[in-house]
N, C-alpha and C. Protein backbone atom coordinates (compact mmCIF):
# COMPACT_ATOMS: atom_id res chain seq x y z
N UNK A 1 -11.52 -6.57 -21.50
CA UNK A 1 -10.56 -6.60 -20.41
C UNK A 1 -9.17 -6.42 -21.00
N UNK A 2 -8.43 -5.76 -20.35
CA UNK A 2 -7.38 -5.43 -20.87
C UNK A 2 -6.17 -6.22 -20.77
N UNK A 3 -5.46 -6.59 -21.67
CA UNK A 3 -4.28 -7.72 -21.60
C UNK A 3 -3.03 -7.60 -21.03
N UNK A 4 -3.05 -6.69 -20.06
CA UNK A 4 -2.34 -6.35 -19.48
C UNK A 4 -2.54 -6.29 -17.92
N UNK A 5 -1.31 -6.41 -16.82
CA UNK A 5 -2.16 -5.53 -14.90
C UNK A 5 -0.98 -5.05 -15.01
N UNK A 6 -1.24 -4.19 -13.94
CA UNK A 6 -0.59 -3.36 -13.41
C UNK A 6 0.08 -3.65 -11.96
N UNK A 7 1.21 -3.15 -11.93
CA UNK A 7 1.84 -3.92 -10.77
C UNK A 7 2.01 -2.46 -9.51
N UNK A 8 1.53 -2.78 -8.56
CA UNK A 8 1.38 -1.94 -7.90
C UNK A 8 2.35 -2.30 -6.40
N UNK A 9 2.94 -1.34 -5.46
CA UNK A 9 3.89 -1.77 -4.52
C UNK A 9 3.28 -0.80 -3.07
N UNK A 10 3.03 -1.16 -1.97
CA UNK A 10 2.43 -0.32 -0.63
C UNK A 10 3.69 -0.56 0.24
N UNK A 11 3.74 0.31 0.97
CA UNK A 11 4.51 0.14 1.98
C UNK A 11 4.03 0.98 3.13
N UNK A 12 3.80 -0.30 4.30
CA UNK A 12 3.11 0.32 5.62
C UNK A 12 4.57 0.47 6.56
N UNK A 13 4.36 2.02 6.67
CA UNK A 13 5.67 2.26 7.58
C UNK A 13 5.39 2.24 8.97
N UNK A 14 5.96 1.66 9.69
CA UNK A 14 4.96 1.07 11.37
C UNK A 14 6.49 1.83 12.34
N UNK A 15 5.75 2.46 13.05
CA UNK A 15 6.64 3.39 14.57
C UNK A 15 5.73 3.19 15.68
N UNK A 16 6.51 2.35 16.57
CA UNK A 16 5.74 2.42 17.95
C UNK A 16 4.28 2.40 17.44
N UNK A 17 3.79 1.37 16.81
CA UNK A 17 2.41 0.78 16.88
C UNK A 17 1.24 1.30 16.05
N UNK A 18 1.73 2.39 15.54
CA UNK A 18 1.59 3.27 14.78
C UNK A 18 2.08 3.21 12.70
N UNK A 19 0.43 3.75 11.96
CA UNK A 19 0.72 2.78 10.71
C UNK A 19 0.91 4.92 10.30
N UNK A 20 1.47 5.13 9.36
CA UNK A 20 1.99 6.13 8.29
C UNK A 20 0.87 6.22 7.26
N UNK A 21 0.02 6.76 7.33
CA UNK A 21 -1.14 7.02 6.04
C UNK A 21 -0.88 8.43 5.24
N UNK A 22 -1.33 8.27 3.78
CA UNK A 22 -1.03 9.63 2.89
C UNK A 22 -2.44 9.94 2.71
N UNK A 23 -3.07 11.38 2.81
CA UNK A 23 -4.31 11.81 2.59
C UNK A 23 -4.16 12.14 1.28
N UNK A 24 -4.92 11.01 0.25
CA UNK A 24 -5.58 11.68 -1.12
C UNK A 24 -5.52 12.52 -1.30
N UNK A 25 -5.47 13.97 -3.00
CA UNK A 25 -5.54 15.02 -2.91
C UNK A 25 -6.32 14.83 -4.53
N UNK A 26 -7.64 15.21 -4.60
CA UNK A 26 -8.13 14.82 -6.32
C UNK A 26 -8.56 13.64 -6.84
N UNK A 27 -9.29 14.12 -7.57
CA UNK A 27 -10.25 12.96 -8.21
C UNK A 27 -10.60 12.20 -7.37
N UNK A 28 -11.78 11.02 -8.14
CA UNK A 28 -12.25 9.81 -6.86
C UNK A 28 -12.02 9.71 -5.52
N UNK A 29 -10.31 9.50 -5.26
CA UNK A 29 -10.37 9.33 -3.78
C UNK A 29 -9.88 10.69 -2.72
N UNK A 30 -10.30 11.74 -3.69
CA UNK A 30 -9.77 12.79 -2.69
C UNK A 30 -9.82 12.76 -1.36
N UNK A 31 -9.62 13.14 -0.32
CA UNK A 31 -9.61 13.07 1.39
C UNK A 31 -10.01 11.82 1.92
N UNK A 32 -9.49 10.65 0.84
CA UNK A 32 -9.57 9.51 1.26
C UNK A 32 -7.75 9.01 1.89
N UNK A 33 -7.79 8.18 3.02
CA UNK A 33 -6.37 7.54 3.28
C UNK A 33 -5.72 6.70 2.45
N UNK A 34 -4.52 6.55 2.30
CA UNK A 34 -4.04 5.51 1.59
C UNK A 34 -2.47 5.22 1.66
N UNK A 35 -2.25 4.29 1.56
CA UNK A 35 -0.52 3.85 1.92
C UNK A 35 0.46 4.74 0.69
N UNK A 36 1.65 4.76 1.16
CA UNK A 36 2.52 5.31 0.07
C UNK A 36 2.75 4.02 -0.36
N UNK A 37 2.50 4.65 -2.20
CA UNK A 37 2.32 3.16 -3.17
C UNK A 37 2.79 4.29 -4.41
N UNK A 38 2.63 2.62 -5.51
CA UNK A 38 3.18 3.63 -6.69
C UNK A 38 3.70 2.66 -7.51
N UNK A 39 3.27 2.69 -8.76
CA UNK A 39 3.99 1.62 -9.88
C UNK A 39 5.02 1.24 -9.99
N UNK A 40 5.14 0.01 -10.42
CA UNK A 40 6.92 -0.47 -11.27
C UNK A 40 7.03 0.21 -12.20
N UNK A 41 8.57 0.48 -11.90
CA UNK A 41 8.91 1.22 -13.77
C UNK A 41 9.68 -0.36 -14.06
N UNK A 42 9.52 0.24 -15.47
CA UNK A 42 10.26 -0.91 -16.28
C UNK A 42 11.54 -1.39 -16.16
N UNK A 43 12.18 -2.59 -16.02
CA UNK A 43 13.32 -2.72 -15.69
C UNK A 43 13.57 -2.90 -13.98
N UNK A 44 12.91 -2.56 -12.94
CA UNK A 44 12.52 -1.83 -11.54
C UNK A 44 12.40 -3.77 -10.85
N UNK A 45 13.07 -4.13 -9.46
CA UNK A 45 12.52 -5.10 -8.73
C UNK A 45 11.53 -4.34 -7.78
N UNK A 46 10.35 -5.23 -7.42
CA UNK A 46 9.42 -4.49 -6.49
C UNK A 46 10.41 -3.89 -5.42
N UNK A 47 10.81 -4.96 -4.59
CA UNK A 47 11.63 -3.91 -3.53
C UNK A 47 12.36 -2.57 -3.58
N UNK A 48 13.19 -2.52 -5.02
CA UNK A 48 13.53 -1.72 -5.15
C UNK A 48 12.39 -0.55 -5.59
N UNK A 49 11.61 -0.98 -6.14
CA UNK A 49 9.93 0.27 -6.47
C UNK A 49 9.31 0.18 -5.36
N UNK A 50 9.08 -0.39 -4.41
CA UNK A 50 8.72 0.11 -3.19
C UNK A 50 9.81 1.03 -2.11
N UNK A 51 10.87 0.35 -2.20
CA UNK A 51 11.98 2.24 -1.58
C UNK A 51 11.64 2.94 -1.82
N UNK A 52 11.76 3.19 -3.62
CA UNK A 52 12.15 4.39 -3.71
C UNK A 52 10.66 5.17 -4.02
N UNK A 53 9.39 4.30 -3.97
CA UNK A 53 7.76 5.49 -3.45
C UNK A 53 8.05 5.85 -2.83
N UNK A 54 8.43 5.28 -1.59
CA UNK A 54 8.53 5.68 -0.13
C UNK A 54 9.50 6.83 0.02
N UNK A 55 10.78 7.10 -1.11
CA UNK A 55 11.19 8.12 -0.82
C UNK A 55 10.30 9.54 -1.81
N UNK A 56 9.97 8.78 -2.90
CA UNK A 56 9.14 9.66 -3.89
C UNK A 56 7.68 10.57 -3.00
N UNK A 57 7.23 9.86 -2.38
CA UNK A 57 5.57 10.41 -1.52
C UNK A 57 6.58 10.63 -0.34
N UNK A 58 7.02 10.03 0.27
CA UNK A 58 7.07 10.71 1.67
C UNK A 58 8.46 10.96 2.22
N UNK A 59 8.97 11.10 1.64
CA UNK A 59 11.01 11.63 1.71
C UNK A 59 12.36 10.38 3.11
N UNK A 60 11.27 9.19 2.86
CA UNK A 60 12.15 8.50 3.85
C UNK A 60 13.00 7.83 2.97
N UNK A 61 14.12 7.17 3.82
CA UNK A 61 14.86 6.31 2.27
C UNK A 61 15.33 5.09 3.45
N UNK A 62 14.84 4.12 2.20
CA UNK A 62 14.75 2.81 3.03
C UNK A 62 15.60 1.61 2.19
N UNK A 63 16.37 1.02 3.17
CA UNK A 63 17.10 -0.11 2.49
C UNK A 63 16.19 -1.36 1.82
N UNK A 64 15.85 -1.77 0.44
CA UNK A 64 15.46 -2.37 -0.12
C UNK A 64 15.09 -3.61 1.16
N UNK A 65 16.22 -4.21 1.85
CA UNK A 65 16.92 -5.65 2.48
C UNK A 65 15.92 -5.02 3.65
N UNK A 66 15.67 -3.96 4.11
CA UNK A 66 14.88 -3.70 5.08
C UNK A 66 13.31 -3.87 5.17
N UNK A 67 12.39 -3.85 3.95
CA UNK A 67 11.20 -4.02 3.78
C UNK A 67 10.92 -5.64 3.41
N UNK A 68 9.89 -6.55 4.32
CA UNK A 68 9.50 -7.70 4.71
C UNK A 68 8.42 -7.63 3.66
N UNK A 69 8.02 -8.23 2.45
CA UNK A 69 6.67 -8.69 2.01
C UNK A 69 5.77 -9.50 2.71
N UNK A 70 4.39 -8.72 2.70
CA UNK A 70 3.79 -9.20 3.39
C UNK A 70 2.17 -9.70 3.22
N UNK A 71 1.83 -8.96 2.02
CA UNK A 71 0.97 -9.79 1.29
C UNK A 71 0.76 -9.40 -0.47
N UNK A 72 -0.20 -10.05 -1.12
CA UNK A 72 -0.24 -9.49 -2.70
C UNK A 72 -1.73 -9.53 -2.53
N UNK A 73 -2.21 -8.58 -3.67
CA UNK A 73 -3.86 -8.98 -3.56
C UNK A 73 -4.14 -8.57 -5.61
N UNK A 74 -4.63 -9.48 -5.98
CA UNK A 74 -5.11 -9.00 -7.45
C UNK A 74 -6.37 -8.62 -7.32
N UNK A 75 -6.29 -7.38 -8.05
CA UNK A 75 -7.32 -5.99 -7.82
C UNK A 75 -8.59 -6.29 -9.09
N UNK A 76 -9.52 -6.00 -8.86
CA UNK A 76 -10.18 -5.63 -9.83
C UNK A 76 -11.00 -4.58 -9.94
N UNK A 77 -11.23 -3.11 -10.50
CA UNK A 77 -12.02 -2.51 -10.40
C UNK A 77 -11.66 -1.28 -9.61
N UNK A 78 -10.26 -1.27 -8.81
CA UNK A 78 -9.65 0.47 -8.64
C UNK A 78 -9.22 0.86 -9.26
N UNK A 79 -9.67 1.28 -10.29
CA UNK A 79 -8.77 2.19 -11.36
C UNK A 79 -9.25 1.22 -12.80
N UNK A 80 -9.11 1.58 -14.10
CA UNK A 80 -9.67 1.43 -15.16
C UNK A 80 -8.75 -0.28 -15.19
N UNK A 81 -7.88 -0.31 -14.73
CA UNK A 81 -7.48 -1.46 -15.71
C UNK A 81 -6.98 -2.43 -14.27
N UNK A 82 -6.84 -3.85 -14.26
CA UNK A 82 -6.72 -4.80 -13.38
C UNK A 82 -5.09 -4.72 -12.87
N UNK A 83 -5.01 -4.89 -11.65
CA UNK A 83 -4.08 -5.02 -11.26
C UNK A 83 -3.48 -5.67 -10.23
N UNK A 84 -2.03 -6.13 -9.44
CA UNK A 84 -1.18 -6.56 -8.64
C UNK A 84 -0.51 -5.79 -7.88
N UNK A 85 -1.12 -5.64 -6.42
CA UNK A 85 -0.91 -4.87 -5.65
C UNK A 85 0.45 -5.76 -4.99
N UNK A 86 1.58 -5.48 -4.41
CA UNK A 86 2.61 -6.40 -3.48
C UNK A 86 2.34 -5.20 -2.14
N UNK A 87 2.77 -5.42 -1.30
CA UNK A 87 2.06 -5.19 0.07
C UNK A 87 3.83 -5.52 1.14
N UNK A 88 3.92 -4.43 1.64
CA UNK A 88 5.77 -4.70 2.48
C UNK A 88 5.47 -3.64 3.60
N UNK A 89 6.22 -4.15 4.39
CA UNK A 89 5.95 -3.89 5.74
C UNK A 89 7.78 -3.58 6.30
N UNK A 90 8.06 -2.00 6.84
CA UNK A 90 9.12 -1.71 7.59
C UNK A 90 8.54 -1.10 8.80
N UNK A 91 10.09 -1.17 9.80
CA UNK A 91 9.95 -0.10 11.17
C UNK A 91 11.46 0.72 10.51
N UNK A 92 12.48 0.44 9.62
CA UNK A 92 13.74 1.37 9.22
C UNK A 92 13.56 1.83 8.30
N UNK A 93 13.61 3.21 8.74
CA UNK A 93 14.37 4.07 7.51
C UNK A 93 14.85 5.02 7.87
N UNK A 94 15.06 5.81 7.12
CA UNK A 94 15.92 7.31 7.23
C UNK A 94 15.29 8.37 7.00
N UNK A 95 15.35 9.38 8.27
CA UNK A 95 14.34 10.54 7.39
C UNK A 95 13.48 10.43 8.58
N UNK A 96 12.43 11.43 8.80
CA UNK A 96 11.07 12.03 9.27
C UNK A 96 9.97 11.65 7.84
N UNK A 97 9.20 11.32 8.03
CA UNK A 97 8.12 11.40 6.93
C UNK A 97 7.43 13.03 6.40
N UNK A 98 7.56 13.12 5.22
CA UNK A 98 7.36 14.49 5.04
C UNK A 98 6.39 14.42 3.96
N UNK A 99 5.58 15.29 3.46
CA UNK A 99 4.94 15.24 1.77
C UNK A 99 5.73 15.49 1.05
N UNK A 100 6.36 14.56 0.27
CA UNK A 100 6.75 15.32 -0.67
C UNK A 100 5.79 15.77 -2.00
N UNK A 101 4.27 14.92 -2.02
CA UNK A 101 3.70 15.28 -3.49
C UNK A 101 2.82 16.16 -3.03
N UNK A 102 2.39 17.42 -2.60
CA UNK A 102 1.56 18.36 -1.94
C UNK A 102 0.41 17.86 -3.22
N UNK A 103 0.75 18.20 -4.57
CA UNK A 103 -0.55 18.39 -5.52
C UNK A 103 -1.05 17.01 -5.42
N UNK A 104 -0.60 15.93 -5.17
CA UNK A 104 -1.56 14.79 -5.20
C UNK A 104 -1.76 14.01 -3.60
N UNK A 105 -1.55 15.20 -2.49
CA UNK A 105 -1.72 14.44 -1.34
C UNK A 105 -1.64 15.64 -0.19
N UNK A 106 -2.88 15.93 0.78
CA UNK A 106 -3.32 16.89 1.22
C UNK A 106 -2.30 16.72 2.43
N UNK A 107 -1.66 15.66 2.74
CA UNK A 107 -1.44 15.16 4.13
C UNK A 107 -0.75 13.92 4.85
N UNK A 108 -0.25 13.71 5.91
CA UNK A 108 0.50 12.64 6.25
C UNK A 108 -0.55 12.57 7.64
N UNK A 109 -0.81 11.48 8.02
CA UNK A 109 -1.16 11.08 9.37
C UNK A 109 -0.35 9.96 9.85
N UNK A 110 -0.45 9.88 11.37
CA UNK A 110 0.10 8.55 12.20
C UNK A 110 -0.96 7.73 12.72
N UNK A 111 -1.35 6.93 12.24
CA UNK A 111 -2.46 6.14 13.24
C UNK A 111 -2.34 4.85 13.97
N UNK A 112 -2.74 4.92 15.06
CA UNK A 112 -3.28 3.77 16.00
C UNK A 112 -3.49 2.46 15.48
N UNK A 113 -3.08 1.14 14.87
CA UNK A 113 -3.37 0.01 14.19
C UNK A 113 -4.79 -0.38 14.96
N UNK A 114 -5.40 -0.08 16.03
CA UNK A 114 -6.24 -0.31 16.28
C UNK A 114 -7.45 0.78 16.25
N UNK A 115 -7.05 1.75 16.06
CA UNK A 115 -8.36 2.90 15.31
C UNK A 115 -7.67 3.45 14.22
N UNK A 116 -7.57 3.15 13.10
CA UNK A 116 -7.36 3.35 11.58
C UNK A 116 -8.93 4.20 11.20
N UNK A 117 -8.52 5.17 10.10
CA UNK A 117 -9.64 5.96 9.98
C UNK A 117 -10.39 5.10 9.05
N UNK A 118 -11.84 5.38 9.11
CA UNK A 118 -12.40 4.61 8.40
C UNK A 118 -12.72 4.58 6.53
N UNK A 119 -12.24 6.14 6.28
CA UNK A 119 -11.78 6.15 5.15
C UNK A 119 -10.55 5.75 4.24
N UNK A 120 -10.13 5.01 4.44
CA UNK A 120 -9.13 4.16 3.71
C UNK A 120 -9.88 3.62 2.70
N UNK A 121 -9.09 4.01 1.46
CA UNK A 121 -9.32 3.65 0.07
C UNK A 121 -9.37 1.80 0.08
N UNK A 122 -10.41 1.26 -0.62
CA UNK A 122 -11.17 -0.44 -0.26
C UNK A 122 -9.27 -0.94 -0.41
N UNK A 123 -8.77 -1.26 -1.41
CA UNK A 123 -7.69 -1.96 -2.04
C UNK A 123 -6.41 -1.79 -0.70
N UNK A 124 -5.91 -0.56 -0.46
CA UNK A 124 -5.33 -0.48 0.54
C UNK A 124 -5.62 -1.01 1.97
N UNK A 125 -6.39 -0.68 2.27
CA UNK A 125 -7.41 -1.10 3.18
C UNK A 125 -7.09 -2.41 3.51
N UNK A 126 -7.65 -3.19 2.29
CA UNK A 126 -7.70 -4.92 2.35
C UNK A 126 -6.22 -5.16 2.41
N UNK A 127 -5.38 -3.86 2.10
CA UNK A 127 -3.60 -5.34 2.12
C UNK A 127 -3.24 -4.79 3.73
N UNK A 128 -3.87 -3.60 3.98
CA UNK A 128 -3.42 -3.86 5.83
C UNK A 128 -3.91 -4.60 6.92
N UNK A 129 -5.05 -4.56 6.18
CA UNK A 129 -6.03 -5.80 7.04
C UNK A 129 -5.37 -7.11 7.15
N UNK A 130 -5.09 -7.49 5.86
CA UNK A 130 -4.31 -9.12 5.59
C UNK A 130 -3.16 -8.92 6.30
N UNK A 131 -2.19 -7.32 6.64
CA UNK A 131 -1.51 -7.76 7.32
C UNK A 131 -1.32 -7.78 8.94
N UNK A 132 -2.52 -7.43 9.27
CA UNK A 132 -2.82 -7.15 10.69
C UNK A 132 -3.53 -8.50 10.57
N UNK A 133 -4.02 -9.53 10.16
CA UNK A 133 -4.60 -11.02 10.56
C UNK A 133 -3.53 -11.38 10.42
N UNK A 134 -1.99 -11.11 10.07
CA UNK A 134 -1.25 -11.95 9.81
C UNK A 134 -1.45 -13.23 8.38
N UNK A 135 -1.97 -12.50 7.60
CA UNK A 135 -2.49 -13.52 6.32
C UNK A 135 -1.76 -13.64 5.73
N UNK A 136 -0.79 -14.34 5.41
CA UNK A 136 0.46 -14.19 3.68
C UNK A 136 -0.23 -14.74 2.75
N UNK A 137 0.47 -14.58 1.38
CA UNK A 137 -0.22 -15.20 0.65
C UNK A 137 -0.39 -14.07 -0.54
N UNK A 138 -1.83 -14.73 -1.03
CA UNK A 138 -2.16 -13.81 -2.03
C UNK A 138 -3.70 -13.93 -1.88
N UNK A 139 -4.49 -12.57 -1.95
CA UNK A 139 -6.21 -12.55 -1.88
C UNK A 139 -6.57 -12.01 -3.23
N UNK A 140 -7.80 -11.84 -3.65
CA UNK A 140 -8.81 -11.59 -4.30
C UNK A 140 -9.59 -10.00 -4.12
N UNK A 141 -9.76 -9.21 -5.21
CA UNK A 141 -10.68 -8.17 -4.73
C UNK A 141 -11.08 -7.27 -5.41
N UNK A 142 -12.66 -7.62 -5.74
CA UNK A 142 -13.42 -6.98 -6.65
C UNK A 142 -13.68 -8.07 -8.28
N UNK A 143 -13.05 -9.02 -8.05
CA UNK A 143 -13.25 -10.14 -9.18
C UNK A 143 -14.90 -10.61 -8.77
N UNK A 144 -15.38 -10.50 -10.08
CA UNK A 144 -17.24 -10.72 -9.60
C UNK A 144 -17.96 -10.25 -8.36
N UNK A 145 -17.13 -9.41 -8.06
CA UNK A 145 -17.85 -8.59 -7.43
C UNK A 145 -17.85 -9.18 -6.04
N UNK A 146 -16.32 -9.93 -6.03
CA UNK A 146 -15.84 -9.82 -4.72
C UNK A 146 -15.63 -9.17 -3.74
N UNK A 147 -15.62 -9.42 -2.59
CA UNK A 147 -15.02 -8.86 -0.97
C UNK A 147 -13.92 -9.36 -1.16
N UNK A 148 -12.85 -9.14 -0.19
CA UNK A 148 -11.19 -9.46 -0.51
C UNK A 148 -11.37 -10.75 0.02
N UNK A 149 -11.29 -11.31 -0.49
CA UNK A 149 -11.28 -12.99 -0.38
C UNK A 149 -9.79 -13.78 0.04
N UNK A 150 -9.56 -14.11 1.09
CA UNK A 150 -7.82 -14.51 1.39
C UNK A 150 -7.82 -16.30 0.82
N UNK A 151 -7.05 -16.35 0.01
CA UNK A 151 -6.32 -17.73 -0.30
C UNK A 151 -4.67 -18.06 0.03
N UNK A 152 -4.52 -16.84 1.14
CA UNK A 152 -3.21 -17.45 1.49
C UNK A 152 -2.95 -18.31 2.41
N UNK A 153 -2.27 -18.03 3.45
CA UNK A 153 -2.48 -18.83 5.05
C UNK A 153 -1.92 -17.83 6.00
N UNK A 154 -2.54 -18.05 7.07
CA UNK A 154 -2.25 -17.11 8.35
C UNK A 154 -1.05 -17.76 8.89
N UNK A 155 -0.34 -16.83 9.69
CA UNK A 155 1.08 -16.62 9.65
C UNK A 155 1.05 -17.41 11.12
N UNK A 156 1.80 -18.06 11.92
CA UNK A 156 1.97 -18.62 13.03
C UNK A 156 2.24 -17.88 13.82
């Protein structure tokens, strides 16, 4: 196991009821859904690495002070090495949503919070779920061969 995770940042962009999904483009999860996400660089606060994905994948630009955290989930098993997903939730920004990464993403969709396609990549998946129960906190997923397991608390 590697002595290291990886810190990972999602941001579900929500319009009139409606969640912002990026279509996969390659490898494993090709024409699979998935949130605009994307590592910390070094030196980087999440908020501030979650803006600026959001302007990197999909050309919106969003005030740091504007995105609400809304859940974390430690990953096990998407991708070679373990990781810390943080999970933020806006309705502001600036901009139309556009592709900006064509080679690693076939597509932008708008979906329905209540018919989400059913291909959504597991990890993503589980931090919109937690935030559609309203769960804060922090869950579990893929540790022994876990289901996303919530140890936070549901939101009032």
């Amino acid at each position: 196991m590697p002595d290291r995770h990886i810190i990972d940042v999602h941001v579900l962009l929500i319009r009139d009821a409606e969640l912002l999904l990026t279509e996969r483009r390659g490898g494993q999860w090709d024409r699979m859904w998935h949130l605009p996400s994307g590592k910390l660089d070094a030196g980087e606060d999440i908020f501030t690495a979650a803006a600026r994905e959001a302007e990197e994948e999909v050309g919106v630009l969003i005030n740091p002070a504007d995105l609400e955290h809304v859940h974390s989930i430690h990953v096990a098993g998407s991708g070679p090495e373990a990781r810390i997903g943080h999970f933020f939730v806006t309705t502001r920004w600036i901009g139309e949503p556009t592709n900006r990464e064509p080679e690693k993403c076939h597509g932008l969709g708008w979906f329905d919070f209540h018919s989400l396609p059913a291909n959504i990549i597991e990890y993503p998946a589980a931090g919109i779920d937690a935030y559609r129960r309203g769960l804060r906190g922090m869950s579990l997923l893929g540790w022994h061969g876990s289901r996303p397991s919530p140890v936070g608390t549901e939101s009032p």
